[in-house]
Protein backbone atom coordinates (compact mmCIF):
# COMPACT_ATOMS: atom_id res chain seq x y z
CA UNK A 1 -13.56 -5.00 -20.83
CA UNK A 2 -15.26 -6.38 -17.51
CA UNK A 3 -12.77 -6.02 -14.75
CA UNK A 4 -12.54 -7.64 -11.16
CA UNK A 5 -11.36 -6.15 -8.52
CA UNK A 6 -9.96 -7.78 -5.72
CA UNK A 7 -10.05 -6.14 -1.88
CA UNK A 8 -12.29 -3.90 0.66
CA UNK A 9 -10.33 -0.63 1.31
CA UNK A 10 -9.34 2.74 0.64
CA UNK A 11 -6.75 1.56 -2.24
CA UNK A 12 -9.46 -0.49 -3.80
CA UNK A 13 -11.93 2.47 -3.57
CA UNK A 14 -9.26 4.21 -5.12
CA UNK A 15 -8.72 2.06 -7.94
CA UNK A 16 -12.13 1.66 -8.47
CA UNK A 17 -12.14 5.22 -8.79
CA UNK A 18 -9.61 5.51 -11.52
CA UNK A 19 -10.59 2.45 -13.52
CA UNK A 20 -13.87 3.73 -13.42
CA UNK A 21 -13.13 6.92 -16.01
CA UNK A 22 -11.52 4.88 -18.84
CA UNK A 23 -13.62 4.14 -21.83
CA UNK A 24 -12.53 0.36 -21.84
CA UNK A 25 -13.96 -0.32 -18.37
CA UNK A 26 -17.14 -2.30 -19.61
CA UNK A 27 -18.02 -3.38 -16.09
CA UNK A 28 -16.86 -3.35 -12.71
CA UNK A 29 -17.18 -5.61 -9.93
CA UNK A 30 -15.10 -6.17 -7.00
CA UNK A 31 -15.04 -8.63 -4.38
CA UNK A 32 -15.77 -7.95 -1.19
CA UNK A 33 -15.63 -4.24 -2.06
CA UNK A 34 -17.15 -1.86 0.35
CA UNK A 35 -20.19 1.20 0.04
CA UNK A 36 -17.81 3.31 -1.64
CA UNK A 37 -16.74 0.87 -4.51
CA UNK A 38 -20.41 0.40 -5.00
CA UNK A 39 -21.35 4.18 -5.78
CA UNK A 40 -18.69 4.38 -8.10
CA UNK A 41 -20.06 0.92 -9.87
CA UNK A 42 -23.56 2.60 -9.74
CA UNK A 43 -22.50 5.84 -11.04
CA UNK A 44 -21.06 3.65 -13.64
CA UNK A 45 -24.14 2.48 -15.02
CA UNK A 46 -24.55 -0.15 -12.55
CA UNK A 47 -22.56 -2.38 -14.67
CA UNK A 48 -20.94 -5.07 -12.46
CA UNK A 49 -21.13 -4.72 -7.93
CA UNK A 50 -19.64 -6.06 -4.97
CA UNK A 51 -19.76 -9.74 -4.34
CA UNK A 52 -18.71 -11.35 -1.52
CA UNK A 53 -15.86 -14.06 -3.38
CA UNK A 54 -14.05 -16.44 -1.11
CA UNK A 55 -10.67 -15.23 -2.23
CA UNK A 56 -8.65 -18.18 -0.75
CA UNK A 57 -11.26 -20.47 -3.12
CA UNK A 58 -9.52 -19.94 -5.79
CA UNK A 59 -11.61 -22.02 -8.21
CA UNK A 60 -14.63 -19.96 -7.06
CA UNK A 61 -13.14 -16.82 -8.10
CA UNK A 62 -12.38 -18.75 -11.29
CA UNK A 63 -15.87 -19.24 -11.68
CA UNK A 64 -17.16 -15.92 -11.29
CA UNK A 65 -14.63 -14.35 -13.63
CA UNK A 66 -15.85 -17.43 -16.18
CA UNK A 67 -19.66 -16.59 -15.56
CA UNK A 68 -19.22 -12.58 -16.18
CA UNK A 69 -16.46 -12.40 -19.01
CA UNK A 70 -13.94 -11.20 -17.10
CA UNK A 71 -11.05 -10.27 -18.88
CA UNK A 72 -8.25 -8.28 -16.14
CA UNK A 73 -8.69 -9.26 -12.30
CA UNK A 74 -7.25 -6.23 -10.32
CA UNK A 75 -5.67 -7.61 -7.11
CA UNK A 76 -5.38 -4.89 -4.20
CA UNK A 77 -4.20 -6.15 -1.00
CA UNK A 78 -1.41 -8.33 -0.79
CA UNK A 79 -2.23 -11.18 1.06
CA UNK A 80 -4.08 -13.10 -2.26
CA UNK A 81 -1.40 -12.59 -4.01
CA UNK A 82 1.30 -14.04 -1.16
CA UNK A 83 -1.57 -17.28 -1.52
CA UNK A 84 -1.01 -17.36 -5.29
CA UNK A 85 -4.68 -16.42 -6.62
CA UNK A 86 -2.63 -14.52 -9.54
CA UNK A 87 -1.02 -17.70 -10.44
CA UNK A 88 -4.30 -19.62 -10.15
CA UNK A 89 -5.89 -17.07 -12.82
CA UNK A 90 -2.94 -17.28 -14.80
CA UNK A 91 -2.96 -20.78 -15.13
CA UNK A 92 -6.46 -20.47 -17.24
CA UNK A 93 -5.84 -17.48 -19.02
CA UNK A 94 -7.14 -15.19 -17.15
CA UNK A 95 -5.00 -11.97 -17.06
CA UNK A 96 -3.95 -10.34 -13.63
CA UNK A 97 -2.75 -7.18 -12.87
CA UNK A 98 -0.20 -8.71 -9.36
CA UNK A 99 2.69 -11.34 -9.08
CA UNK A 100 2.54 -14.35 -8.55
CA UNK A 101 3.33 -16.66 -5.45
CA UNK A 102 6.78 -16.88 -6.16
CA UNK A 103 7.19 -13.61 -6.91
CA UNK A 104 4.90 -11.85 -3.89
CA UNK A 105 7.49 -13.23 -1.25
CA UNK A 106 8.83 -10.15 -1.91
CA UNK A 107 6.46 -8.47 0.63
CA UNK A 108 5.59 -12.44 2.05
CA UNK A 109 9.25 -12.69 3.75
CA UNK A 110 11.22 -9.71 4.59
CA UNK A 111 14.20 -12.47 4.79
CA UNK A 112 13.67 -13.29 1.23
CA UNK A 113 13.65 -9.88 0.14
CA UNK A 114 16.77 -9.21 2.15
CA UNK A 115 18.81 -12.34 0.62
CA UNK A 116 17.32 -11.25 -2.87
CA UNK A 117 19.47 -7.74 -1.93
CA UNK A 118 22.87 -9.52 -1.30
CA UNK A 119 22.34 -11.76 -3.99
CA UNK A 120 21.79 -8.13 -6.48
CA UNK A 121 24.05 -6.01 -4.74
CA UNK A 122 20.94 -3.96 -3.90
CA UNK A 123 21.82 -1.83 -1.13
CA UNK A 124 20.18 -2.05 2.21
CA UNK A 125 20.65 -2.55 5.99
CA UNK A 126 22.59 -5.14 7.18
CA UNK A 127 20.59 -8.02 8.66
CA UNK A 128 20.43 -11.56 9.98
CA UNK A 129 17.54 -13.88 10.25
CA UNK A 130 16.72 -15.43 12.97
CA UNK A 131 14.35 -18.76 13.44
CA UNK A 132 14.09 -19.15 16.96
CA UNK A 133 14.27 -16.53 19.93
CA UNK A 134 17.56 -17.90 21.34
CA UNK A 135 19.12 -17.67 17.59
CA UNK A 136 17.89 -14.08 17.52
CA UNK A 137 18.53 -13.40 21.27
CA UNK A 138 22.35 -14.53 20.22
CA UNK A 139 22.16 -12.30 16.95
CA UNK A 140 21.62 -8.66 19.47
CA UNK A 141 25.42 -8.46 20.56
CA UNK A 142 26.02 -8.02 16.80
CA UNK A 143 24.26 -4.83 16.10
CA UNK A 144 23.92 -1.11 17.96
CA UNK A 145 20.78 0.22 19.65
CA UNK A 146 18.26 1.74 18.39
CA UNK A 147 17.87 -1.97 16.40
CA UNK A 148 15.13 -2.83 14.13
CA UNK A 149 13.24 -5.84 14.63
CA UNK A 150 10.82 -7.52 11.79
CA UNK A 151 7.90 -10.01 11.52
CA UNK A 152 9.27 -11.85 8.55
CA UNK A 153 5.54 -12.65 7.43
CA UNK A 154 2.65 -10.28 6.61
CA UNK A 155 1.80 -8.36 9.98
CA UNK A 156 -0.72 -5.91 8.18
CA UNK A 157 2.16 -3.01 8.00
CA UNK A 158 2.27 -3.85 12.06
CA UNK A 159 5.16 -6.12 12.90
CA UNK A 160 8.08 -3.39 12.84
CA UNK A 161 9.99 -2.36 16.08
CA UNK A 162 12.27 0.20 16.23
CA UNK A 163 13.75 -0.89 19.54
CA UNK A 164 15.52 1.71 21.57
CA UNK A 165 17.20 -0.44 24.55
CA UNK A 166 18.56 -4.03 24.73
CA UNK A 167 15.88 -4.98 27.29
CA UNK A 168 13.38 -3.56 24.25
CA UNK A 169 14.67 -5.42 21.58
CA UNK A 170 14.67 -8.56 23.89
CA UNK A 171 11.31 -8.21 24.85
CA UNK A 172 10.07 -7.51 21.01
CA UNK A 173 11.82 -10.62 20.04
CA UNK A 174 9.99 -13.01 23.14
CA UNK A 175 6.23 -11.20 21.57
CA UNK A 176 7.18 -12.28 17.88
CA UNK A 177 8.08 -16.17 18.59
CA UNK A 178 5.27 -15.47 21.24
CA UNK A 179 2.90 -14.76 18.18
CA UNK A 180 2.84 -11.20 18.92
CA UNK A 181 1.90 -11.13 15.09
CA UNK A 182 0.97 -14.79 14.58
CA UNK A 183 2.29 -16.67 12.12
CA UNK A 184 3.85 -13.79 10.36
CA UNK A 185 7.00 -13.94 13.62
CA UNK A 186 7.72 -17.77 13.38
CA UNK A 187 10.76 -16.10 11.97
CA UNK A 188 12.53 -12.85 12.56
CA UNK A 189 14.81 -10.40 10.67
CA UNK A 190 16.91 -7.85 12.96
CA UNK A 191 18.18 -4.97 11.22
CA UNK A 192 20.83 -2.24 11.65
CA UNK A 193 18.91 1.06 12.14
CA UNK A 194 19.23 3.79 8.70
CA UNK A 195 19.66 6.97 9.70
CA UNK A 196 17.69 9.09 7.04
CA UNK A 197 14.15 10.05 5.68
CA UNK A 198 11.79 7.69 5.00
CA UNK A 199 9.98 7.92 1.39
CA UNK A 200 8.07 5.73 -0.34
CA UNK A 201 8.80 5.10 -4.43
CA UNK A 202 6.15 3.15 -7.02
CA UNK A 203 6.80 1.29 -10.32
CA UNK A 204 4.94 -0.66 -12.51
CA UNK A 205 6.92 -3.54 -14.27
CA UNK A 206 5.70 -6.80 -16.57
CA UNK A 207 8.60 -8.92 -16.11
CA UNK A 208 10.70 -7.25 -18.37
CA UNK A 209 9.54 -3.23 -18.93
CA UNK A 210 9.33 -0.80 -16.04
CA UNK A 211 7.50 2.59 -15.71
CA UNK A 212 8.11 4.46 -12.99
CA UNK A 213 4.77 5.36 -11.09
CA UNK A 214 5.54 8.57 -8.85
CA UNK A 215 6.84 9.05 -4.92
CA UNK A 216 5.17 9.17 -1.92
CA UNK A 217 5.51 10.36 1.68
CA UNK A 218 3.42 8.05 4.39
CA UNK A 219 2.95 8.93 8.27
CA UNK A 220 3.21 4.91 10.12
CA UNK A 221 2.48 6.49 13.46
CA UNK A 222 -0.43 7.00 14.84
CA UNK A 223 0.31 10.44 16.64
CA UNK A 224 0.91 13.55 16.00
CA UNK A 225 5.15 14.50 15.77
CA UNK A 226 5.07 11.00 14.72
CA UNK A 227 4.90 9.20 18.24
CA UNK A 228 3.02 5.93 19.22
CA UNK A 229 2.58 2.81 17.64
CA UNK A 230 2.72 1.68 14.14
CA UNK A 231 -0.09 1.61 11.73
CA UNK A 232 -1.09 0.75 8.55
CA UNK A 233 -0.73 4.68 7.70
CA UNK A 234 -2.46 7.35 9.61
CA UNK A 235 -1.77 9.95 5.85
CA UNK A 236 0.26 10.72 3.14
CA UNK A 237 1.37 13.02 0.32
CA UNK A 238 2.53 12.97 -3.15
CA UNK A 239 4.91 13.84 -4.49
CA UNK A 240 7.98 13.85 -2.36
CA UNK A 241 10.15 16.42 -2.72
CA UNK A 242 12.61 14.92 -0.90
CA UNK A 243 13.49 12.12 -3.54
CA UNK A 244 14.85 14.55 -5.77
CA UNK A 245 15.19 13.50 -9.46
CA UNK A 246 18.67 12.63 -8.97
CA UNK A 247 17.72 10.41 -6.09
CA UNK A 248 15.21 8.98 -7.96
CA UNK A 249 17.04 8.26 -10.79
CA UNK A 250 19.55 5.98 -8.92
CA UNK A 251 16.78 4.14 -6.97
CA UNK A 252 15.30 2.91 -10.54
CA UNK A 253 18.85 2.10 -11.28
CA UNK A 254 20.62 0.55 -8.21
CA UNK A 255 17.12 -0.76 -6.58
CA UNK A 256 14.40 -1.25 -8.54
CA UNK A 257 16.23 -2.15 -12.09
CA UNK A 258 18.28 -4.76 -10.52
CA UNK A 259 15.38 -6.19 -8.12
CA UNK A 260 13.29 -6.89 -11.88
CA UNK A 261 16.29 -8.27 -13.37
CA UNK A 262 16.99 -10.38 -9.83
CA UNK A 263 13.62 -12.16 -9.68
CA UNK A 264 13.37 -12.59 -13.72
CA UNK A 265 17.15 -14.28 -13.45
CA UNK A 266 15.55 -16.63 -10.46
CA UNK A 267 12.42 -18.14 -12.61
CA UNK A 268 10.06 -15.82 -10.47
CA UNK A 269 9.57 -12.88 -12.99
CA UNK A 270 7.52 -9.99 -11.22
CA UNK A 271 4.90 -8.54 -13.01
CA UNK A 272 2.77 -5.55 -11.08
CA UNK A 273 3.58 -2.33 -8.83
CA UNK A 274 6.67 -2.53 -6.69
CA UNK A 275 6.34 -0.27 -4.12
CA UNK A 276 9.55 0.22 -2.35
CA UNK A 277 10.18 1.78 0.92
CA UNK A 278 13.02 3.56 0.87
CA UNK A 279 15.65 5.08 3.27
CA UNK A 280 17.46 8.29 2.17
CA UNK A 281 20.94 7.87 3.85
CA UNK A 282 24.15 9.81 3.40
CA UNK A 283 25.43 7.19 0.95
CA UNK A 284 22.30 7.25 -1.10
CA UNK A 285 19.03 5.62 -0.92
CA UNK A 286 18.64 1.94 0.52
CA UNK A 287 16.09 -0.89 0.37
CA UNK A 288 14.16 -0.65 3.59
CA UNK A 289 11.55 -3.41 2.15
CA UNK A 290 8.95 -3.91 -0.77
CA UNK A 291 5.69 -4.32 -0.53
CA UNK A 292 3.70 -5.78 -4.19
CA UNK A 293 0.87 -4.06 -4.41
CA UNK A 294 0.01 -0.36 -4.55
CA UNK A 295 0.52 1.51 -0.76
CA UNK A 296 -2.77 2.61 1.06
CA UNK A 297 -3.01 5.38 1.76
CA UNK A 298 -0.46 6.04 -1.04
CA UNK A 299 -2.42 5.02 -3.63
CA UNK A 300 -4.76 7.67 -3.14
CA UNK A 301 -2.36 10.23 -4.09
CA UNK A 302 -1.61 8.52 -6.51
CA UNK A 303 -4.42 8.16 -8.25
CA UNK A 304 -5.66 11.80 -7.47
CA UNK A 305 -2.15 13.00 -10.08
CA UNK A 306 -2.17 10.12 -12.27
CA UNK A 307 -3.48 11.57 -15.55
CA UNK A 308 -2.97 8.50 -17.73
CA UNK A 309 -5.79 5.88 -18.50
CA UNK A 310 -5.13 3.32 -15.47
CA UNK A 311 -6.90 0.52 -16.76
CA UNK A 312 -4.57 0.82 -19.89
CA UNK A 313 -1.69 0.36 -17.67
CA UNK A 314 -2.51 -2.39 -15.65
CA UNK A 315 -3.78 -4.42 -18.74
CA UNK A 316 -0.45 -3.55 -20.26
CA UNK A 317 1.64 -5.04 -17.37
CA UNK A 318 -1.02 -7.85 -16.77
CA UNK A 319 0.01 -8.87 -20.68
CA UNK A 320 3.79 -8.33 -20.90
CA UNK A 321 2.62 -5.66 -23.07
CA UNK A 322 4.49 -2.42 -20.95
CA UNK A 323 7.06 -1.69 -23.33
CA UNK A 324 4.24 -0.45 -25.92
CA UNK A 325 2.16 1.79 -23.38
CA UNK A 326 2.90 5.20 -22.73
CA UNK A 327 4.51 6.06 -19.58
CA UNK A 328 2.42 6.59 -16.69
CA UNK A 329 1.71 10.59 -16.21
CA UNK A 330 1.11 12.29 -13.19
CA UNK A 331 0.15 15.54 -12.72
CA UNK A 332 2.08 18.61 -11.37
CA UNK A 333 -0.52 18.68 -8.48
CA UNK A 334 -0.02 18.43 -4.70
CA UNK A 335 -1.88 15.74 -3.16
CA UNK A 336 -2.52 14.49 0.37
CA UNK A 337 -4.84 11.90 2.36
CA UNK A 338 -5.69 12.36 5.72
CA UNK A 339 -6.74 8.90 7.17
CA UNK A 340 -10.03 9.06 9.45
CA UNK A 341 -9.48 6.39 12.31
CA UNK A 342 -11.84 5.02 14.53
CA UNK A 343 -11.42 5.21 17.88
CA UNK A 344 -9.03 2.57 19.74
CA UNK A 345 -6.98 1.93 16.17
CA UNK A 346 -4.35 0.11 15.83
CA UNK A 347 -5.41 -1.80 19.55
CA UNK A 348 -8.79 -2.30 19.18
CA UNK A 349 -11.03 0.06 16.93
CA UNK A 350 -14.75 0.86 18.00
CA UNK A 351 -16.94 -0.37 15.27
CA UNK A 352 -20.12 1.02 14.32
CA UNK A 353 -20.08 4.15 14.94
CA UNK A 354 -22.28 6.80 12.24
CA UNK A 355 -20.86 8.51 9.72
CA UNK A 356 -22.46 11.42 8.11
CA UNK A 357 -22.14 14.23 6.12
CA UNK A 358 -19.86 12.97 3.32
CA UNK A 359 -20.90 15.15 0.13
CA UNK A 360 -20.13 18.45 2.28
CA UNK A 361 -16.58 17.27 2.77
CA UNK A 362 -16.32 16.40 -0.84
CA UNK A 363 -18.23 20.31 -1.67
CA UNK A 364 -14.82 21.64 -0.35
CA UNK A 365 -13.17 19.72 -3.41
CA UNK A 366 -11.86 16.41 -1.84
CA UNK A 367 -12.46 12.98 -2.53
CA UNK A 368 -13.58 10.60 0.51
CA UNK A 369 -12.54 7.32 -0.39
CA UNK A 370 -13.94 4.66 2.08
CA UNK A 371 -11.26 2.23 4.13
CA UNK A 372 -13.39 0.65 6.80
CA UNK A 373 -17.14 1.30 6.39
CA UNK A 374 -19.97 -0.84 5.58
CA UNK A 375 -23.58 0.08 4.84
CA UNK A 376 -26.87 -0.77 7.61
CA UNK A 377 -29.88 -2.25 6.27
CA UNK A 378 -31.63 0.82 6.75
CA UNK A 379 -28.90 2.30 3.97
CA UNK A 380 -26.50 4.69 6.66
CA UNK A 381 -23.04 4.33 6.92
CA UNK A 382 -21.01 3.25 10.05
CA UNK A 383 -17.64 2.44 10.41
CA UNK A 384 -16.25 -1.37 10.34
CA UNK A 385 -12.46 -1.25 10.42
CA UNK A 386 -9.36 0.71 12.19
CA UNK A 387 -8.87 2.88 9.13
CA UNK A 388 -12.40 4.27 8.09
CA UNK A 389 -12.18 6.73 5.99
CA UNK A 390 -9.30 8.47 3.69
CA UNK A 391 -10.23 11.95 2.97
CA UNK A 392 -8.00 13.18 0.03
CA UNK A 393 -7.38 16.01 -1.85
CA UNK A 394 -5.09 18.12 -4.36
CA UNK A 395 -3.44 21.70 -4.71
CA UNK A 396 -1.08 23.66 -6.95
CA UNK A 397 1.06 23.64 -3.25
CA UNK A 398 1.28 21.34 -0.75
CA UNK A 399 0.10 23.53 1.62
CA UNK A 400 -3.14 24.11 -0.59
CA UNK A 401 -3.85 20.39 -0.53
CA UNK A 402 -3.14 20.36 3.21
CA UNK A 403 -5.79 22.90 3.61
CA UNK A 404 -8.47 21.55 1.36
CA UNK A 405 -8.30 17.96 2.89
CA UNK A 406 -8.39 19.63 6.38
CA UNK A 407 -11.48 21.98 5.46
CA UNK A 408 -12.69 18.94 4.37
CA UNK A 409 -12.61 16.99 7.11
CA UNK A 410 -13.95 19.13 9.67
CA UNK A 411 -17.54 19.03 7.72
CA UNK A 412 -17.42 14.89 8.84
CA UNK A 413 -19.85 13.60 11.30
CA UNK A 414 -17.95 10.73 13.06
CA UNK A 415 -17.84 10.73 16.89
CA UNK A 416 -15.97 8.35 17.03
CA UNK A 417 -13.41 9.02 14.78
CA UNK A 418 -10.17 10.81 15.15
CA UNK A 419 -7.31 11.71 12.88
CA UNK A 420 -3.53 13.26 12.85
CA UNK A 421 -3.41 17.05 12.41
CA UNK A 422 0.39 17.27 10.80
CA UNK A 423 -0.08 14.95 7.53
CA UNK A 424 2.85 16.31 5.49
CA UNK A 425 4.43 18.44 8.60
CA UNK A 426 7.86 17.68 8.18
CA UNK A 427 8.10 18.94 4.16
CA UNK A 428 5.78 22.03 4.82
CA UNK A 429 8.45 22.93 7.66
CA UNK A 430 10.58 22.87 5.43
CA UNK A 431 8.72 24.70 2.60
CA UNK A 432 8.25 27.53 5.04
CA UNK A 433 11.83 27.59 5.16
C-alpha cells in the first residue's frame, strides 16, 4: 500500500524506519519529513519522498493522498490531529492511523482529560481548573507545596511546573495567563503533587480492541541528576522495569481499559496509540496525563524491540480491524536513545551548526534517527531544531545498550551539540544493586 506520513522528527524518522521493512509498504512519503526520512524512502526504492503539505489545509492533503493512491496516512505529532486532519481524511475514506478531533482533546486539554478521569473513576491527582489567574490564584490555599501547575493546551511537552514555594506557583500562574505558553495557558489545571516514579506506558486501540504496546522510561530535564528545565525529552529507555507486570496489568485495567470504554460511551471513540504517563504511587499507578500519539523519544525504543510488522498494526487500528491482528511483539532487548541537543535548547537552540560523521556512530551498532536537521544545498547536514539528533541503540542489558549508544555518540561531529550523560541512571543504580 502507499502510505503518508505525517510530521518532521525523530518519531517520524522512526516510523519511517519501521514501516519501511514490511512487505506491504508500496511507497512512502511523508510530509514535511526531514533528511533522515528521505534515506530511508531512497533506500526503499525511491518509491514516494518528502513533500512539503500544508497540514492545516486539509483539503490539500486530501489531494495529495487522492493524486498518489494513498491508502493509510500515518499521523506523528499531535498537533494535526488536536486540528482534526484525521477526521477530515476520514470523512472521504481515507484511513488514518490517529483520533480524531474529539477524541485528541485527550492530549488538547489536560482539563478534559482530568474530568474524563472523575467521570471513569480513573485514578489520578486531584485537580481544579482554573480560567483566569485570580480563579487559580484563589484555587493555591487548597493544595500543599510542591504544587503542579499545567498549560491546559499543547505547550510542546513545555508547559509543566513543578512549583516548590507559594511565591513559585504564583508567579507560574501570572506567565501562563501572561502567555508564557500562548494560547495553550488561556486556561490552567493545578494539581496535587504524586509522590512516585514516573514511567511512561503505550497501547494501541481501534475504538473497541486494545493491544498493549510496551513501557518506557523518558528523562524531561534537560540536565544531568535530572535538574533544569523541562523538555520535550533529553532520552529514554525501554522497557521499564519498574512497571512490573503486575503494575502493568492494573494500568490496562483501571486506566487504560476504562479511558477506551470512557471516550467510546461519550460518542468520541479513540482509535490510535495512547500513551499514558504514569505515576507509580503507594496506592498503585495514577493518570498523570495522555498524550495521542506515539512519545519521542519513546518511540524510538520502541520501534528498535518491536518485532511485529508495524504497518500491519496501524492499518489494523486505522480499520477497526485490531481484534484480528496479532498482538504487538517486542523483543527481550534493552533499548535506549540518547537525544543530541543543540546548543541553547529548550531557550533558544543555535541552528545550523554541521553535523558529521553519522555512519561511524551507526558502525558501533546504533541507529541515528534525525529530530531537528535539514539538508544544505550543497547536500551536508546541519542542525534546524532544539532536539537534533536521537542516537539509539539495543543490548541483551541495559547497561549494554547504555554503552553502545554512548560509544556511539562520541564518533559525532557536532560542535554545537550537547547531550545528558545519565540516560537510564536511576534503573542502572539500581541494577548495580
Amino acid at each position: 500500500m502507499n502510505i503518508l506520513l505525517i510530521g518532521s522528527g525523530g518519531r517520524e524518522h522512526a516510523l519511517a524506519w519501521k514501516m519501511a521493512q514490511s512487505p506491504r509498504c508500496t511507497a512512502l512519503w511523508a510530509s514535511p519529513g526531514n533528511p533522515g526520512i528521505a534515506e530511508v524512502i531512497a533506500a526503499h526504492d525511491g518509491q514516494g519522498g518528502c513533500v512539503p503539505l500544508t497540514l492545516t489545509d486539509h483539503a490539500a492533503v486530501i489531494a495529495f493522498c487522492a493524486d498518489h493512491a494513498i491508502a493509510l496516512v500515518v499521523v506523528g505529532p499531535e498537533a494535526p490531529l488536536v486540528d482534526g486532519l484525521g477526521d477530515s481524511l476520514r470523512a472521504v475514506g481515507i484511513a488514518v492511523f490517529g483520533p480524531g478531533k474529539d477524541a485528541a482533546q485527550l492530549e488538547g486539554s489536560k482539563g478534559f482529560t482530568k474530568d474524563m478521569c472523575t467521570r471513569a473513576g480513573i485514578p489520578t491527582a486531584g485537580y481544579v481548573r482554573a480560567r483566569s489567574a485570580a480563579e487559580a490564584h484563589a484555587a493555591l490555599a487548597g493544595f500543599a507545596l510542591p504544587v503542579v501547575i499545567k498549560a491546559d493546551g499543547l505547550a510542546a511537552g513545555k508547559g509543566v511546573v513543578i512549583a516548590q514555594t507559594a511565591e513559585e506557583a504564583a508567579a507560574t500562574i501570572d506567565d501562563m495567563f501572561a502567555g508564557a505558553f500562548g494560547g495553550a495557558g488561556a486556561e490552567v489545571v493545578i494539581e496535587e503533587f504524586l509522590e512516585g516514579e514516573e514511567v511512561s506506558l503505550f497501547a494501541i486501540t481501534d475504538g473497541n480492541a486494545i493491544a498493549l504496546f510496551g513501557s518506557a522510561q523518558d528523562h524531561k530535564r534537560v540536565g544531568e541528576g535530572d535538574t533544569g528545565p523541562n523538555t520535550g525529552g533529553m532520552g529514554a529507555y525501554s522497557p521499564a522495569p519498574v512497571l512490573t507486570a503486575e503494575l502493568e496489568a492494573r494500568a490496562m485495567a483501571e486506566i487504560i481499559a476504562p479511558t477506551v470504554k470512557a471516550m467510546a460511551d461519550a460518542g468520541m471513540p479513540y482509535s490510535g496509540v495512547l500513551f499514558a504517563g504514569l505515576m507509580l504511587t503507594a496506592n498503585g499507578p495514577k493518570l498523570i496525563e495522555y498524550n495521542c500519539r506515539f512519545g519521542d523519544p519513546e518511540c524510538q525504543v520502541l520501534m528498535m524491540r518491536l518485532e511485529s510488522d508495524l504497518v500491519d498494526l496501524l492499518d489494523a487500528c486505522a480499520r477497526g480491524e485490531l481484534a484480528r491482528a496479532a498482538a504487538p511483539s517486542l523483543s527481550a532487548a534493552n533499548a535506549m536513545t540518547v537525544v543530541v541537543a543543540a546548543r541553547g535548547y529548550p531557550a533558544t537552540p543555535a541552528s545550523g551548526g554541521a553535523i558529521a560523521n553519522l555512519p561511524a556512530a551507526e558502525a558501533h551498532g546504533a541507529k541515528v534517527f534525525h529530530a531537528g536537521t535539514a539538508a544544505t544545498d550543497e547536500g551536508a547536514l546541519v542542525a534546524k531544531g532544539g532536539r537534533v539528533l536521537n542516537v539509539t541503540a539495543t543490548g541483551a542489558s541495559l547497561q549494554e545498550a547504555r554503552d553502545r549508544a554512548y560509544a556511539a555518540l562520541a564518533e559525532i561531529r557536532f560542535d554545537d551539540g550537547f547531550w545528558r550523560g545519565d540516560i537510564g541512571w536511576r534503573e542502572l543504580a539500581r541494577q548495580a544493586g
